[in-house]
Protein backbone atom coordinates (compact mmCIF):
# COMPACT_ATOMS: atom_id res chain seq x y z
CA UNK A 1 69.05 56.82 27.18
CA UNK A 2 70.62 59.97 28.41
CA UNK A 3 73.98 61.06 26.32
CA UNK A 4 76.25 63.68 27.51
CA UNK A 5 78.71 65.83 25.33
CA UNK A 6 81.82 67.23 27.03
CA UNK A 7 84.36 69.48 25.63
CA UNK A 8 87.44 70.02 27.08
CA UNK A 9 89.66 73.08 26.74
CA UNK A 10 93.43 73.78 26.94
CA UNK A 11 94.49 76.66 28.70
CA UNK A 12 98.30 77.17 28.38
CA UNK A 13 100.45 78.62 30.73
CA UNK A 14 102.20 81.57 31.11
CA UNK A 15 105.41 79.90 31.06
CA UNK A 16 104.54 78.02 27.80
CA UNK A 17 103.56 81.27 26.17
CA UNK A 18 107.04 82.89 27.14
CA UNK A 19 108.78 79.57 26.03
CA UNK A 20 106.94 79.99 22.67
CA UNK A 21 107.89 83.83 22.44
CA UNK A 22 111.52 83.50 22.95
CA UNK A 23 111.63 80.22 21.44
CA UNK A 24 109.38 80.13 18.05
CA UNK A 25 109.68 77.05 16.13
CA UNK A 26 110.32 77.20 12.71
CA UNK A 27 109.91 74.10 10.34
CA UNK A 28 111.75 73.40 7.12
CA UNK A 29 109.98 72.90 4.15
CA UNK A 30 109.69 70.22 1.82
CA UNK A 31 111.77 71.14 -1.67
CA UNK A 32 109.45 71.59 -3.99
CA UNK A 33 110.97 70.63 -7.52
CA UNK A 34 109.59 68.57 -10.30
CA UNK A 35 110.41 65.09 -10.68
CA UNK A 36 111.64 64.37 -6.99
CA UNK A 37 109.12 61.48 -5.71
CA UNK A 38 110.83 61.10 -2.23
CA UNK A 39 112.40 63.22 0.90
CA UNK A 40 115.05 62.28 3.36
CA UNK A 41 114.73 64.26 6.57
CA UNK A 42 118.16 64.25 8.89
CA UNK A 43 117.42 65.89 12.36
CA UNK A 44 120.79 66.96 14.21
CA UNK A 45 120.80 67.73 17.84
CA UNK A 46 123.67 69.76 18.65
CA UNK A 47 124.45 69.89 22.91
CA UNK A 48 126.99 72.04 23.91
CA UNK A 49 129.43 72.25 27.16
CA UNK A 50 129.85 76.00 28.67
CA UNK A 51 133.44 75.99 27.11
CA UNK A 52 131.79 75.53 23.97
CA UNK A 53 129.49 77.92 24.42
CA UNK A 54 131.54 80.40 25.39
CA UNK A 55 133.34 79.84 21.77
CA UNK A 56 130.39 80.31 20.44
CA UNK A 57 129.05 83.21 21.80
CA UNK A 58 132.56 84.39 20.49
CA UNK A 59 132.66 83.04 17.39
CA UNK A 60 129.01 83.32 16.25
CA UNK A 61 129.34 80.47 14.33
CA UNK A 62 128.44 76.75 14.59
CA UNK A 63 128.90 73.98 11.22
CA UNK A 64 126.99 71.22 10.86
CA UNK A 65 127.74 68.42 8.10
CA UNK A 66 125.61 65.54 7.42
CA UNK A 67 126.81 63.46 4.73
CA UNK A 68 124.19 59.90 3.60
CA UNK A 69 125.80 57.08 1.94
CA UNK A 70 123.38 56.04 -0.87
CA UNK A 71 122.95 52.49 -2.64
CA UNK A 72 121.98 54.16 -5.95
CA UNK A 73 123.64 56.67 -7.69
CA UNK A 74 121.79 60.28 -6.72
CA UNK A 75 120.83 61.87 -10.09
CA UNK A 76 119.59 64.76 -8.34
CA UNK A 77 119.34 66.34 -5.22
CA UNK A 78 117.93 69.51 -3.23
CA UNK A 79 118.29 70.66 0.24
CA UNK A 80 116.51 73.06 2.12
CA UNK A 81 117.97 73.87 6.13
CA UNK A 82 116.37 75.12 9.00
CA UNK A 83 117.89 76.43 12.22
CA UNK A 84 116.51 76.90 15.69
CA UNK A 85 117.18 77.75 18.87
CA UNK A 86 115.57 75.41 21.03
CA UNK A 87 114.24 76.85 24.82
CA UNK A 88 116.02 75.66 27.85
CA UNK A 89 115.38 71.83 29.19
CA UNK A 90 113.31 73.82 32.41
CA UNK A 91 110.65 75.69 29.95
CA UNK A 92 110.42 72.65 27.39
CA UNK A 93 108.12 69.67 29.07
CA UNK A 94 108.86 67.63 25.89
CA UNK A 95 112.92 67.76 26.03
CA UNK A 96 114.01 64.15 26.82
């Protein structure tokens, strides 16, 4: 019985690397306080028309509220944010 092992390597591309450069991803952590058994994770995708753009390249400044309507009363509660600027929809394969 002969048996073969094969390993395959990734190589990315120079495009990727750029994307990855300009673009680094940056994840938001997990709070980290005693007595808090459970997370809720709300992802906002913010896409903006040129006009807005242009307001905010003159405004520097873009607000983002999330608000979660709860069945229990919330006791206690910690957020942590992260922000970041995703690559254009031409360098990012994944984008939908």
């Amino acid at each position: 019985m002969k048996t073969e092992n094969t390993v395959l390597e990734y190589h990315s591309t120079r495009l990727e690397r750029l994307g990855w450069y300009l673009f680094p991803n940056t994840l938001c952590d997990m709070p980290d306080k005693p007595g808090m058994r459970d997370c809720l994770v709300t992802r906002t995708k913010v896409e903006l028309s040129f006009v807005d753009r242009l307001r905010v390249l003159v405004s520097g400044r873009i607000q983002v509220e999330t608000k979660t309507a709860t069945k229990n009363v919330v006791g206690a509660q910690e957020t942590n944010a992260a922000f970041v600027v995703k690559p254009p929809a031409w360098m990012d394969p994944h984008s939908p």
